[in-house]
Protein backbone atom coordinates (compact mmCIF):
# COMPACT_ATOMS: atom_id res chain seq x y z
CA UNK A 1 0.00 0.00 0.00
CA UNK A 2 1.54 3.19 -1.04
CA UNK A 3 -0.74 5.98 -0.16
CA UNK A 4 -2.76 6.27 3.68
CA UNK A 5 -6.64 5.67 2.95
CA UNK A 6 -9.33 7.93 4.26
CA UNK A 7 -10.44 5.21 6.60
CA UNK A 8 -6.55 5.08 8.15
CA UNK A 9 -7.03 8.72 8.76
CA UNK A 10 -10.40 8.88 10.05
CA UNK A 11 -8.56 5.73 12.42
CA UNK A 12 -5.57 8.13 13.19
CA UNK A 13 -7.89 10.77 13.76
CA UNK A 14 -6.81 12.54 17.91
CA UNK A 15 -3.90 10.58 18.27
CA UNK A 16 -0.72 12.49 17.59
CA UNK A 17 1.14 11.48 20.36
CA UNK A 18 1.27 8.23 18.62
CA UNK A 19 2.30 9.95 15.77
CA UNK A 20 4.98 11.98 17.33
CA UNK A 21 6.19 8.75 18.68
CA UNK A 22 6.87 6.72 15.42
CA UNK A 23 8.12 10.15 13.71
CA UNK A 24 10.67 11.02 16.58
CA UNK A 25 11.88 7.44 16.44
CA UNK A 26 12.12 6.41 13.12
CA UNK A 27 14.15 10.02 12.74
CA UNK A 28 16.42 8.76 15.48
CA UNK A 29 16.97 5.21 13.76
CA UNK A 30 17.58 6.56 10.55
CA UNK A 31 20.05 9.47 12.47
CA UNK A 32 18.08 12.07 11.80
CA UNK A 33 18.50 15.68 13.68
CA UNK A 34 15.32 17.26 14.85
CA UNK A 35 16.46 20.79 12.46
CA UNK A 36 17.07 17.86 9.37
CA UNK A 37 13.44 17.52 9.32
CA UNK A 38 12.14 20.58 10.41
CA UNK A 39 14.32 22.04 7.60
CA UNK A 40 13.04 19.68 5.21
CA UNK A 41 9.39 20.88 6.14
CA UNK A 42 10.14 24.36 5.75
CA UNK A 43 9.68 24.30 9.62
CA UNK A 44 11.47 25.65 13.03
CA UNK A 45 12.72 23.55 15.03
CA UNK A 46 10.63 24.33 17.67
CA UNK A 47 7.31 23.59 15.46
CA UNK A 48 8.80 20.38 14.81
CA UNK A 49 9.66 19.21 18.20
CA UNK A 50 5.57 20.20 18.81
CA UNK A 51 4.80 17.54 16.46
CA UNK A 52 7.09 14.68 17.72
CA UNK A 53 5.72 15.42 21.61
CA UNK A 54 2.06 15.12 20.33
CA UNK A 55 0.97 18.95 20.78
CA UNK A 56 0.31 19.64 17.07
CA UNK A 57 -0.99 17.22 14.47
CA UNK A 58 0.90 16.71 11.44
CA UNK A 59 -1.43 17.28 8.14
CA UNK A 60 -1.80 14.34 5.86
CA UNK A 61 0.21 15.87 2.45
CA UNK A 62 3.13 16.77 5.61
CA UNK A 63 3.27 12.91 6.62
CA UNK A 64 3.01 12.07 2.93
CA UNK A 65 5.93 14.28 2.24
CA UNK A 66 8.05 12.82 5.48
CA UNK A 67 7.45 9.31 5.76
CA UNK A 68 9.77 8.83 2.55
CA UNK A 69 12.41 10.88 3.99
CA UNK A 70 12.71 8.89 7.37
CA UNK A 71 12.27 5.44 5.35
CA UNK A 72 8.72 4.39 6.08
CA UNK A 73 6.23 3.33 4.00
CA UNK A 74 2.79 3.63 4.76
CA UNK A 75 2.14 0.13 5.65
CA UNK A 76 4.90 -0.06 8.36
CA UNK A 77 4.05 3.71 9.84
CA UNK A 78 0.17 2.31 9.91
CA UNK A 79 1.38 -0.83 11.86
CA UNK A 80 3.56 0.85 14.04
CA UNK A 81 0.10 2.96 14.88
CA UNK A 82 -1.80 0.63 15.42
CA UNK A 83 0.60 -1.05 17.97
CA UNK A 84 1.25 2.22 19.69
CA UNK A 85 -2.64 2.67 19.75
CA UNK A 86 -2.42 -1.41 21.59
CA UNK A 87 -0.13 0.20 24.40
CA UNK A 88 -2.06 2.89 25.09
CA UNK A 89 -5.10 1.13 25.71
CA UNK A 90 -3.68 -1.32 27.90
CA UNK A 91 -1.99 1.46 29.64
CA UNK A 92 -5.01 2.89 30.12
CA UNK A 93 -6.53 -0.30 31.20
CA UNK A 94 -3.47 -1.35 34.02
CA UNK A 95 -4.73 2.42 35.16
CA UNK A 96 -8.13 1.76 35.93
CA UNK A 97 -7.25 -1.47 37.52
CA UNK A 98 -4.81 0.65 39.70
CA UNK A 99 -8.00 2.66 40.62
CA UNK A 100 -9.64 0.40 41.79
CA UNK A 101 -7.17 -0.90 44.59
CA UNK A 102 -7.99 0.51 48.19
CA UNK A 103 -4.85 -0.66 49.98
CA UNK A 104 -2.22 1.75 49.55
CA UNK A 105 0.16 -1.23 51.03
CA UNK A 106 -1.33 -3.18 47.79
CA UNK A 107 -0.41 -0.26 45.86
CA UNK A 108 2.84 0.11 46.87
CA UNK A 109 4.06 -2.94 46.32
CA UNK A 110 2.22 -3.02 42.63
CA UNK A 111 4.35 0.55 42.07
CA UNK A 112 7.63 -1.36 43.75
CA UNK A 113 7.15 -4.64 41.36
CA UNK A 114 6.73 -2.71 38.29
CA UNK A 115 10.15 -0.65 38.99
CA UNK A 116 11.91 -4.52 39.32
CA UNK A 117 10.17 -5.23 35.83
CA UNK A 118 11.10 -2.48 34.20
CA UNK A 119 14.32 -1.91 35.48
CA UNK A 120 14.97 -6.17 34.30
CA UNK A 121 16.22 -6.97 37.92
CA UNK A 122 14.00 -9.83 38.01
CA UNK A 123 14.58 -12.45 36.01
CA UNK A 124 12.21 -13.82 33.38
CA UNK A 125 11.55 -17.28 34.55
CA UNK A 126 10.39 -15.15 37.69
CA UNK A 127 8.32 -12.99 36.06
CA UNK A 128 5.15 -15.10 36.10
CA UNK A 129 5.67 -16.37 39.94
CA UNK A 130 5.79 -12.48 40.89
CA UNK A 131 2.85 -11.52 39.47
CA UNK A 132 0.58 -14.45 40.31
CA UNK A 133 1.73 -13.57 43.86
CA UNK A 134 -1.34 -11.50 45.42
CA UNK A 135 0.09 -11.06 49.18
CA UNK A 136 3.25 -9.25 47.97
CA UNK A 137 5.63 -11.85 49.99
CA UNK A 138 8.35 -11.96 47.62
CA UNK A 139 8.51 -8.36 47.31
């Protein structure tokens, strides 16, 4: 697929922080400076940087125009959406379960548990044991 559909926009449509996202690292993969593209667009630097964090949407003859010069085709930069649309959602959805905890103990040791995960202190083969583990004791 060579050119982004009306139905991928009307998809796309409110979510330019995933858009920033694939933009800002796709330019860093392909070694990209921030002013490289913003001169490219005829932009500042400044207006560009708005568009990588999300705070300004990017029209569709702009992304048309960029995706060639950062070495993305439309089917790629549409799956790469789509997945960054997946994270957000379950994001969202590890937030509301969050929520819904009373015990700040509980919550604490949720917070404390994600830092080991993330940080890759705990071991894979571990992973699963820790977070079946409701009562926290091998925190």
């Amino acid at each position: 697929m060579n050119d982004i559909t009306k139905e991928m926009l009307d998809e796309m449509q409110g979510s330019d922080s995933i858009i920033g996202k694939i933009l800002r690292e796709k330019r860093l993969a392909e070694k990209l400076s921030e002013q490289d593209v913003a001169r490219f667009l005829g932009w500042s630097v400044d207006e560009y940087k708005l568009l990588e964090s999300g705070r300004t949407s990017i029209a569709i003859t702009t992304l048309c125009q960029l995706l060639p010069v950062m070495n993305l085709n439309v089917d790629d930069f549409y799956k790469s959406w789509q997945e960054g649309l997946k994270a957000i959602s379950m994001e969202e959805e590890l937030i509301a379960f969050f929520r819904k905890i009373s015990s700040e103990d509980d919550k604490k040791r949720i917070i404390s548990a994600a830092e080991l995960l993330s940080e890759g202190q705990i071991e894979e083969k571990h992973n699963s044991v820790l977070l079946s583990k409701c009562d926290g004791e091998i925190l």
